[in-house]
N, C-alpha and C. Protein backbone atom coordinates (compact mmCIF):
# COMPACT_ATOMS: atom_id res chain seq x y z
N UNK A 1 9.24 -1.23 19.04
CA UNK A 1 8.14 -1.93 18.41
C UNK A 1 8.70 -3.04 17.52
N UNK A 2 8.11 -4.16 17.46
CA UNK A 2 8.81 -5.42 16.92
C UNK A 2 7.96 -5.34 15.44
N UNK A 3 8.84 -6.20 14.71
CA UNK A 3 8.26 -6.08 13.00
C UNK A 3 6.86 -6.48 12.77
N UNK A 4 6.67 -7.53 13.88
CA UNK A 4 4.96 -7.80 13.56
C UNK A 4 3.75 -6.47 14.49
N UNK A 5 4.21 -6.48 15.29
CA UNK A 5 3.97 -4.93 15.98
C UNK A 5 3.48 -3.79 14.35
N UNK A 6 4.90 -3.61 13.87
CA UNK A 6 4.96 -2.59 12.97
C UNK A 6 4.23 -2.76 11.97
N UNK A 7 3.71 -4.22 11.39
CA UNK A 7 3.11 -4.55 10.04
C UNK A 7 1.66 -4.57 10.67
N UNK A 8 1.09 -4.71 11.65
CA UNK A 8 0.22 -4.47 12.34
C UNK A 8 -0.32 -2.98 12.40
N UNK A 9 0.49 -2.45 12.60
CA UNK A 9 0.07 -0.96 12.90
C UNK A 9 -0.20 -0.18 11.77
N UNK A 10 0.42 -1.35 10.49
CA UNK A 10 0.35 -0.60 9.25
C UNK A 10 -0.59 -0.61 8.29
N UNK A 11 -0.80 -1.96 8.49
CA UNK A 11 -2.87 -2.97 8.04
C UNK A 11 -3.63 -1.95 9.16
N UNK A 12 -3.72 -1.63 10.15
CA UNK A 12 -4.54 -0.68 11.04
C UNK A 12 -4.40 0.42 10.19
N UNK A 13 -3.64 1.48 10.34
CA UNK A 13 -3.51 2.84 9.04
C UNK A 13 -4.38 2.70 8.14
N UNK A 14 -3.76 2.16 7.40
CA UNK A 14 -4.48 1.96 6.16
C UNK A 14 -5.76 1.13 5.91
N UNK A 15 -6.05 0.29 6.78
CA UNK A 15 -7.55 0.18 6.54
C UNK A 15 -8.50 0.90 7.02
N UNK A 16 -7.91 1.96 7.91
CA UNK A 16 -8.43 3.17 8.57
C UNK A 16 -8.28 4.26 7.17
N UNK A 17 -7.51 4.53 6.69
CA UNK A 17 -7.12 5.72 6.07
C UNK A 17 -7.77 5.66 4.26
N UNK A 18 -7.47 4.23 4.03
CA UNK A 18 -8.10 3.97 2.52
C UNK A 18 -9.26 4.94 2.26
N UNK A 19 -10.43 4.79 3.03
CA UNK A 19 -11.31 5.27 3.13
C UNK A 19 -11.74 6.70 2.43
N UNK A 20 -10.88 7.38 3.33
CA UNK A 20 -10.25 8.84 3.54
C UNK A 20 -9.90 9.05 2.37
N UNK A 21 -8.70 8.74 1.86
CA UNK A 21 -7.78 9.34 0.89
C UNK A 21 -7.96 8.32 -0.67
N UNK A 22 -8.67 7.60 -0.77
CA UNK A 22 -9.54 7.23 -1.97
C UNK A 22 -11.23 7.00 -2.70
N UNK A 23 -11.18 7.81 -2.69
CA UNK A 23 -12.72 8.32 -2.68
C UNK A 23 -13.19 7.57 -4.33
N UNK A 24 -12.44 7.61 -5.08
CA UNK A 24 -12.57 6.57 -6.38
C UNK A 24 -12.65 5.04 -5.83
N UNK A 25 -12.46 4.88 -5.00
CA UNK A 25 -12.40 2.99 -4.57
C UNK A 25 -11.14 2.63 -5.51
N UNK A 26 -10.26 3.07 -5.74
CA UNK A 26 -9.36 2.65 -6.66
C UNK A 26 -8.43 1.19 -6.23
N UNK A 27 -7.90 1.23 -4.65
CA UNK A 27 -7.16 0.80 -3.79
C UNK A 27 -8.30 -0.24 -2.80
N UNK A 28 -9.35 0.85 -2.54
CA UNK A 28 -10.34 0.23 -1.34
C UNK A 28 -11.05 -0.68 -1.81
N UNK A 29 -11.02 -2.24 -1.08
CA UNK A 29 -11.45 -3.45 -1.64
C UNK A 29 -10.82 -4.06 -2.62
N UNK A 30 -9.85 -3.75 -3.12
CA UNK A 30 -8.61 -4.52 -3.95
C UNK A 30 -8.15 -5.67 -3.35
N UNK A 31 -7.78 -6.70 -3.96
CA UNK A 31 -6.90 -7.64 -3.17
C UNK A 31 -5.44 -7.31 -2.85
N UNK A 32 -5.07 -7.15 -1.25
CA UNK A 32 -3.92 -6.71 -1.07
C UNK A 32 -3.27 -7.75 -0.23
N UNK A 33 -1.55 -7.76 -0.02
CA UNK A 33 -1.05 -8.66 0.40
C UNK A 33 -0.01 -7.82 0.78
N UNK A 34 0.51 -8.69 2.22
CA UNK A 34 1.98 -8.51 3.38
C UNK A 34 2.77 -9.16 2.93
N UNK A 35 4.26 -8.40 2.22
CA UNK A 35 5.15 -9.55 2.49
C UNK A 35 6.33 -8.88 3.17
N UNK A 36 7.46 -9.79 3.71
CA UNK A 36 8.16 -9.11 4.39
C UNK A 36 9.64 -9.83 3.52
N UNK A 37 10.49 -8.47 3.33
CA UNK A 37 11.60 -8.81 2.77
C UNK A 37 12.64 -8.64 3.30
N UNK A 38 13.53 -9.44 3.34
CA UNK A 38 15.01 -9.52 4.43
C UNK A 38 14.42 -8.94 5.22
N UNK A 39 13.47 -9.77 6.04
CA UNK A 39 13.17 -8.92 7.46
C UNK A 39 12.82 -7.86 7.59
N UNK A 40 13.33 -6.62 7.14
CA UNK A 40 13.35 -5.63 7.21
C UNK A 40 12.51 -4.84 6.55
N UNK A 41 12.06 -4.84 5.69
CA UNK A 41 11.28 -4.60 4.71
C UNK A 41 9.90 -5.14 4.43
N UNK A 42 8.57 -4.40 3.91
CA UNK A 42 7.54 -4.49 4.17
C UNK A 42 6.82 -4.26 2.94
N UNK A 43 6.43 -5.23 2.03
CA UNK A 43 5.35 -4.89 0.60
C UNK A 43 4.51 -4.83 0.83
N UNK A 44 3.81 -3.96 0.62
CA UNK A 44 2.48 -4.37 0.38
C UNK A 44 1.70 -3.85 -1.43
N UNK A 45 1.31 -5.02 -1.46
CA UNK A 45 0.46 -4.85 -2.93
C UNK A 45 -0.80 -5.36 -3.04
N UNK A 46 -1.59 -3.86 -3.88
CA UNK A 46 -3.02 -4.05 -4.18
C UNK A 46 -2.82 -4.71 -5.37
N UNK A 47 -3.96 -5.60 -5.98
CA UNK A 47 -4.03 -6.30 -7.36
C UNK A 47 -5.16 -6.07 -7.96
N UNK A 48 -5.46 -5.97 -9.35
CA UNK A 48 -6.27 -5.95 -9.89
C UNK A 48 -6.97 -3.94 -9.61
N UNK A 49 -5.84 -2.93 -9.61
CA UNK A 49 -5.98 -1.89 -9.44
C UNK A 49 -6.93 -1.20 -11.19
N UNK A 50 -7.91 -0.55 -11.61
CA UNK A 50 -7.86 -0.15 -12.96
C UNK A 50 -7.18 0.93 -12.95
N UNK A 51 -7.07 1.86 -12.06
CA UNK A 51 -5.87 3.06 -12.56
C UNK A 51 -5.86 3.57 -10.97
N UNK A 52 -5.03 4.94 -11.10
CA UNK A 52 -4.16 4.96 -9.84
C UNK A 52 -3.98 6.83 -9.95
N UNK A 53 -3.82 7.50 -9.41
CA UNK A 53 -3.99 9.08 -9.04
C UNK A 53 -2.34 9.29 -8.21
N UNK A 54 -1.34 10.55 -9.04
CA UNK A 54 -0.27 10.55 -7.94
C UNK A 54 -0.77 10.88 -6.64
N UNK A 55 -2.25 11.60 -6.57
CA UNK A 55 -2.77 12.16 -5.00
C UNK A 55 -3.38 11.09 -4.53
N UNK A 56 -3.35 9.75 -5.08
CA UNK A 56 -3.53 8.53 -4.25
C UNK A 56 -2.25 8.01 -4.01
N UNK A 57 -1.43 7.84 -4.57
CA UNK A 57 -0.10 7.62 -3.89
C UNK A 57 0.23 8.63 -3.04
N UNK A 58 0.32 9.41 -3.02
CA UNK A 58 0.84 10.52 -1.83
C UNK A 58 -0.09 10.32 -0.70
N UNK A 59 -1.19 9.88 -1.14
CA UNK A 59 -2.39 9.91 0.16
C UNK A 59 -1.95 8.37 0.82
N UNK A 60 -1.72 7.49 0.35
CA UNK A 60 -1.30 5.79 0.81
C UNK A 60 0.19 6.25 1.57
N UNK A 61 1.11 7.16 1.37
CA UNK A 61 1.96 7.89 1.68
C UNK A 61 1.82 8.31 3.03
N UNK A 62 0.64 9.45 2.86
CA UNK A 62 0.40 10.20 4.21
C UNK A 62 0.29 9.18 5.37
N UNK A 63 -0.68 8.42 5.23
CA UNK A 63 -1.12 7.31 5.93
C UNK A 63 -0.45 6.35 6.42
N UNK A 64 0.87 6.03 5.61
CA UNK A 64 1.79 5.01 6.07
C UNK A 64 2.71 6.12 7.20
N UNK A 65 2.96 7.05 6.95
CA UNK A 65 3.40 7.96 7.71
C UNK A 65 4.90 7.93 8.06
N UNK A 66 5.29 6.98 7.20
CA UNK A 66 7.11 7.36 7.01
C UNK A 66 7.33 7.55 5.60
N UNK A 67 8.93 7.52 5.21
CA UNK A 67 9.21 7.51 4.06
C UNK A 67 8.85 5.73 3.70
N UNK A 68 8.47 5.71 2.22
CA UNK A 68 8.25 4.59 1.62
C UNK A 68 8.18 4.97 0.31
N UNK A 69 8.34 3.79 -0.76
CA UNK A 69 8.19 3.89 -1.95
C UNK A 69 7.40 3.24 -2.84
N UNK A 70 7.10 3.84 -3.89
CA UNK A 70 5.70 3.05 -4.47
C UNK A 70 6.46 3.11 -6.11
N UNK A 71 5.43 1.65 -6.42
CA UNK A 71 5.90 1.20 -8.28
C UNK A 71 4.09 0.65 -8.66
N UNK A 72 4.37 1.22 -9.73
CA UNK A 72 3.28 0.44 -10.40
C UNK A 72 3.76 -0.28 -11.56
N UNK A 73 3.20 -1.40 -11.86
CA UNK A 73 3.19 -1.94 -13.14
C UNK A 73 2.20 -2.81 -13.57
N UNK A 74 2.15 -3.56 -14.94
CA UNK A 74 0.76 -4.00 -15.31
C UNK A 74 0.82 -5.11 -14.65
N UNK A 75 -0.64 -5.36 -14.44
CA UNK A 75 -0.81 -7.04 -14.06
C UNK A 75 -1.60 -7.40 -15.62
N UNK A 76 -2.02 -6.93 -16.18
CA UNK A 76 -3.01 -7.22 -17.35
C UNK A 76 -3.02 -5.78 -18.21
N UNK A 77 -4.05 -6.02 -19.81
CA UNK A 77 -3.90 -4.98 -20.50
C UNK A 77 -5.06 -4.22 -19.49
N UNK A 78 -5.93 -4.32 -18.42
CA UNK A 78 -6.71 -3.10 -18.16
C UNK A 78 -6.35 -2.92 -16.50
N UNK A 79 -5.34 -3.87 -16.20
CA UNK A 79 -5.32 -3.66 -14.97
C UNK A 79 -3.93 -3.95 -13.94
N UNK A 80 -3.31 -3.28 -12.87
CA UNK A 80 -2.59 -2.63 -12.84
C UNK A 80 -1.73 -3.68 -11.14
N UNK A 81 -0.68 -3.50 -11.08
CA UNK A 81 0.07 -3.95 -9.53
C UNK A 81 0.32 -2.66 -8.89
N UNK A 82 -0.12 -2.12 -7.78
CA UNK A 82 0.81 -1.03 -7.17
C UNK A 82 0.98 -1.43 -5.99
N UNK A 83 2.57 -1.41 -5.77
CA UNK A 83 3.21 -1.77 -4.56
C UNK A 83 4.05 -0.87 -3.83
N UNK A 84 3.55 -1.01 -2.80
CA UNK A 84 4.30 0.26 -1.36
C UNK A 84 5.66 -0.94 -0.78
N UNK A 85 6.60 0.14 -1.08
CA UNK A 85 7.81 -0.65 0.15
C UNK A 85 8.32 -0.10 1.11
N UNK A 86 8.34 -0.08 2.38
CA UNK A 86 8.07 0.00 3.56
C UNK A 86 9.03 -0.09 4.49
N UNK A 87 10.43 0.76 4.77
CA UNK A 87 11.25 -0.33 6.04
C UNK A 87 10.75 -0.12 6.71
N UNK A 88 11.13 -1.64 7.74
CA UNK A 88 10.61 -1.67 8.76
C UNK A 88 11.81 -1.20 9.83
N UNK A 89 11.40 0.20 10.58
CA UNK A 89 12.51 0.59 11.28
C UNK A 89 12.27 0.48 12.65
């Protein structure tokens, strides 16, 4: 499967799965963005998050369905960056 293949399959997941595994809308309808790093590698970040559940990270987790890693930090005093990183294998 080629990297655009893979970042494809991964916007499919998860706009399938958001649904599912965030029932707060925390993530769902956020502004989110693809970026791809040394090739290999795959961000994706929601913006303008107000807070965040570890059983929503584990659930954005399930859904991506490999290992990946997640950071949060502020974008503002009420509101939040959380970003998934992703290889692309």
């Amino acid at each position: 499967m080629t990297s655009a293949e893979r970042i494809s399959d991964l916007q499919r997941k998860l706009a399938d799965g958001l649904a599912t595994i965030d029932p707060h809308h925390r993530l769902l309808g956020r502004p989110v963005s693809y970026r791809i790093i040394d090739g290999r590698t795959l961000e994706i970040t929601f913006r303008d998050v107000a807070g965040i559940a570890d059983t929503e990270v584990l659930g954005v987790k399930r859904v991506i369905g490999q290992e990946c890693f997640c950071s949060v930090s502020p974008q503002s005093a009420e509101r939040l960056l959380v970003r998934f990183v992703v290889p692309l294998k």
